[in-house]
C-alpha atoms as a PDB file:
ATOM      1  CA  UNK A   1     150.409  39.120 149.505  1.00  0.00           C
ATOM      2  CA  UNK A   2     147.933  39.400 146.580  1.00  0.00           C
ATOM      3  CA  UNK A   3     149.284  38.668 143.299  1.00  0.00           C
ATOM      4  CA  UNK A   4     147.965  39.521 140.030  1.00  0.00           C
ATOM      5  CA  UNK A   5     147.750  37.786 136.553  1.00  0.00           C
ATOM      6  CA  UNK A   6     146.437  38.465 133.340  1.00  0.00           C
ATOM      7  CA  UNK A   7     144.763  34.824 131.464  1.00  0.00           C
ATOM      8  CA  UNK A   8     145.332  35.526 128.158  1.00  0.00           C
ATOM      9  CA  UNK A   9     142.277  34.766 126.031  1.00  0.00           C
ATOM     10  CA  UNK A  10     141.526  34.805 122.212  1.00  0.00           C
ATOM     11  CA  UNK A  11     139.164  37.648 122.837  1.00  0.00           C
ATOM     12  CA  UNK A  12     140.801  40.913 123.501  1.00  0.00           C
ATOM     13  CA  UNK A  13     138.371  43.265 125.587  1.00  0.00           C
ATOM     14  CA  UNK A  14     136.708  46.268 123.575  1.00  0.00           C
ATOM     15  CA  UNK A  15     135.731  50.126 124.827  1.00  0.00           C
ATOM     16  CA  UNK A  16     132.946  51.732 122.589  1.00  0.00           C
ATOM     17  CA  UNK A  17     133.549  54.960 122.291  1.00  0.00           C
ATOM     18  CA  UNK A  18     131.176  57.724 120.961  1.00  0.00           C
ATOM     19  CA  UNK A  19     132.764  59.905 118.988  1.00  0.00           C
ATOM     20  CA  UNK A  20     129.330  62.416 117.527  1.00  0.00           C
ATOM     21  CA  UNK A  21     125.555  61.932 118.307  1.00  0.00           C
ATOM     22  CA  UNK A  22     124.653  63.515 115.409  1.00  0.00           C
ATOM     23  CA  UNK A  23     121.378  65.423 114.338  1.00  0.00           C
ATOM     24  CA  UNK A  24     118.819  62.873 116.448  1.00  0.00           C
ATOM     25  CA  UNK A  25     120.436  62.967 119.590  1.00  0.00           C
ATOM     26  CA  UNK A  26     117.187  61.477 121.402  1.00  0.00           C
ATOM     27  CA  UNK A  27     117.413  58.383 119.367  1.00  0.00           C
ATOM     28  CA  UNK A  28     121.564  58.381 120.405  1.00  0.00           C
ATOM     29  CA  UNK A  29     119.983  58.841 123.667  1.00  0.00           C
ATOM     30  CA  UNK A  30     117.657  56.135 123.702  1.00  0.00           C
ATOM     31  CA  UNK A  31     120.016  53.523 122.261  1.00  0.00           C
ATOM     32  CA  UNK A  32     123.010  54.809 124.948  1.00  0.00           C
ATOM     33  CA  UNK A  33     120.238  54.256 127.580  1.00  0.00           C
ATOM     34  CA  UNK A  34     119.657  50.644 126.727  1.00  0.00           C
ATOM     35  CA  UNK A  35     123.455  49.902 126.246  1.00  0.00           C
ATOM     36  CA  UNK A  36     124.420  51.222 129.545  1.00  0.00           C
ATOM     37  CA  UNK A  37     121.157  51.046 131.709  1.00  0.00           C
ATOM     38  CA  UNK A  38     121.670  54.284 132.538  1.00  0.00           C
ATOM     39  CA  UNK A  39     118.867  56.897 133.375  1.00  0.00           C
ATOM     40  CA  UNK A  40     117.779  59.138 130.655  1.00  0.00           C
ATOM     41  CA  UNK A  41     119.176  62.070 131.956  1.00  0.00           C
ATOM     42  CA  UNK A  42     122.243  60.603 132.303  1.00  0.00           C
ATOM     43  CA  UNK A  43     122.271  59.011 129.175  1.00  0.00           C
ATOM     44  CA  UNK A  44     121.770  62.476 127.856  1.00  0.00           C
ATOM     45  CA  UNK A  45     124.141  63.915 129.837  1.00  0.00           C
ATOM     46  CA  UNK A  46     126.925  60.917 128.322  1.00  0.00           C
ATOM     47  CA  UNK A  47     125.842  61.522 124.505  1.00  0.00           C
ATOM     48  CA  UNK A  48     126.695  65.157 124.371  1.00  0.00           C
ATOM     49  CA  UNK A  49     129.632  65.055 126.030  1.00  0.00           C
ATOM     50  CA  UNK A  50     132.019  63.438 123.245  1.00  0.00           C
ATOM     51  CA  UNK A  51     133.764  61.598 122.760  1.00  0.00           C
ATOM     52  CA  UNK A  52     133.022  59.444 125.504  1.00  0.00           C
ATOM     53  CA  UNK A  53     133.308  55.594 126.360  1.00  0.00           C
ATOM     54  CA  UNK A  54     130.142  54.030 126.773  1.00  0.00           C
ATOM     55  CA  UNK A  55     131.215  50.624 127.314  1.00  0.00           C
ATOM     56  CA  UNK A  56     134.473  49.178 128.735  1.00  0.00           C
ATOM     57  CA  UNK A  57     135.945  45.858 128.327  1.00  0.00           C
ATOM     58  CA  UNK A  58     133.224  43.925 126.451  1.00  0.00           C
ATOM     59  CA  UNK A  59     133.857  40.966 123.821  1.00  0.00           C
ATOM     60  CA  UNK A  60     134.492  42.047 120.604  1.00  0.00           C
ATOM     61  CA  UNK A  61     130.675  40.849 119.477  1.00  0.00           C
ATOM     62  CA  UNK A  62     128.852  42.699 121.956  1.00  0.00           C
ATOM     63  CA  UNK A  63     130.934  46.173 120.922  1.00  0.00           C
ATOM     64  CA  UNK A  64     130.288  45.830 117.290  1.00  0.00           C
ATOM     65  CA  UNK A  65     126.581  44.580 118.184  1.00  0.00           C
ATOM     66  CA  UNK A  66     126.079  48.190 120.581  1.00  0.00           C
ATOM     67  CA  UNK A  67     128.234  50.692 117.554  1.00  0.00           C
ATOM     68  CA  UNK A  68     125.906  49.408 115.128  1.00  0.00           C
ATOM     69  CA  UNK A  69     123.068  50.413 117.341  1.00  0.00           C
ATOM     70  CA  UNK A  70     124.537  53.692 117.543  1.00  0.00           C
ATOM     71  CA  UNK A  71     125.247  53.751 114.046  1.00  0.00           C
ATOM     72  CA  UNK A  72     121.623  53.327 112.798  1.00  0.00           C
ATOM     73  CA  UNK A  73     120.237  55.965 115.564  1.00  0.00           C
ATOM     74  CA  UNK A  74     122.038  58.196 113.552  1.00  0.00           C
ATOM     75  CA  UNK A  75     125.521  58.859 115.690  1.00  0.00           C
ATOM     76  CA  UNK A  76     129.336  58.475 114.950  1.00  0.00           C
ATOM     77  CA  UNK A  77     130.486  55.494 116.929  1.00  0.00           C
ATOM     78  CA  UNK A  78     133.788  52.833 116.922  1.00  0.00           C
ATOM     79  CA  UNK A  79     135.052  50.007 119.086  1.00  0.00           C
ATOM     80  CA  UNK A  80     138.772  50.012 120.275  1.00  0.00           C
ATOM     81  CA  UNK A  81     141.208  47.828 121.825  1.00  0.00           C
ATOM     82  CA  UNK A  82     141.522  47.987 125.751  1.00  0.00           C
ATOM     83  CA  UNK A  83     145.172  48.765 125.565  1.00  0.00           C
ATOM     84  CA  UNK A  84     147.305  45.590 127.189  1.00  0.00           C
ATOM     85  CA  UNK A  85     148.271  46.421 131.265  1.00  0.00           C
ATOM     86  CA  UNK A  86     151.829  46.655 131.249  1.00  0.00           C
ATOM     87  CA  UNK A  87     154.145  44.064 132.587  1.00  0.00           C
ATOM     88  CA  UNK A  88     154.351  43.299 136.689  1.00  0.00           C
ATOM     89  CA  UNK A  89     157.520  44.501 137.666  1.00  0.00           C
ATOM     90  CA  UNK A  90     159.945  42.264 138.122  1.00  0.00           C
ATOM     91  CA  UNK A  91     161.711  41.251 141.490  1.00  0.00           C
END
């Protein structure tokens, strides 16, 4: 039987989550691209369909690090918490 734990950490995981491109969607485009490694048209494709997460689960650094990116290309970003997996049942 496979059991499960969750290492608890001083770093809580982050999503970024764009929430409006804005007017230069290219640059959002561009920037999304590099975060994700995406291809451009998928990158496109992500961008204009808000809001939507672009990364999951990354240290609190890195998230700030990518919404400012998104931030100076001219887009509406934020970082959130990765909500806490509930509780394994107990037996």
């Amino acid at each position: 039987m496979d059991k499960y734990f969750l290492l608890v950490c001083d770093d809580v995981p982050h999503d970024v989550v764009l929430s409006d491109p804005g007017v230069r969607v290219m640059d959002v485009v561009q920037v999304v691209r590099r975060l994700t490694g995406l291809s451009l048209w998928r990158s496109k494709v992500l961008a204009t369909q808000v809001p939507a997460v672009l990364l999951a689960g990354v240290p609190e650094e890195e998230a700030a690090a990518a919404v400012s990116a998104l931030c100076d290309a001219g887009a509406r970003a934020e970082t959130r918490e990765r909500p806490e997996p509930p509780p394994p049942p107990k037996h």
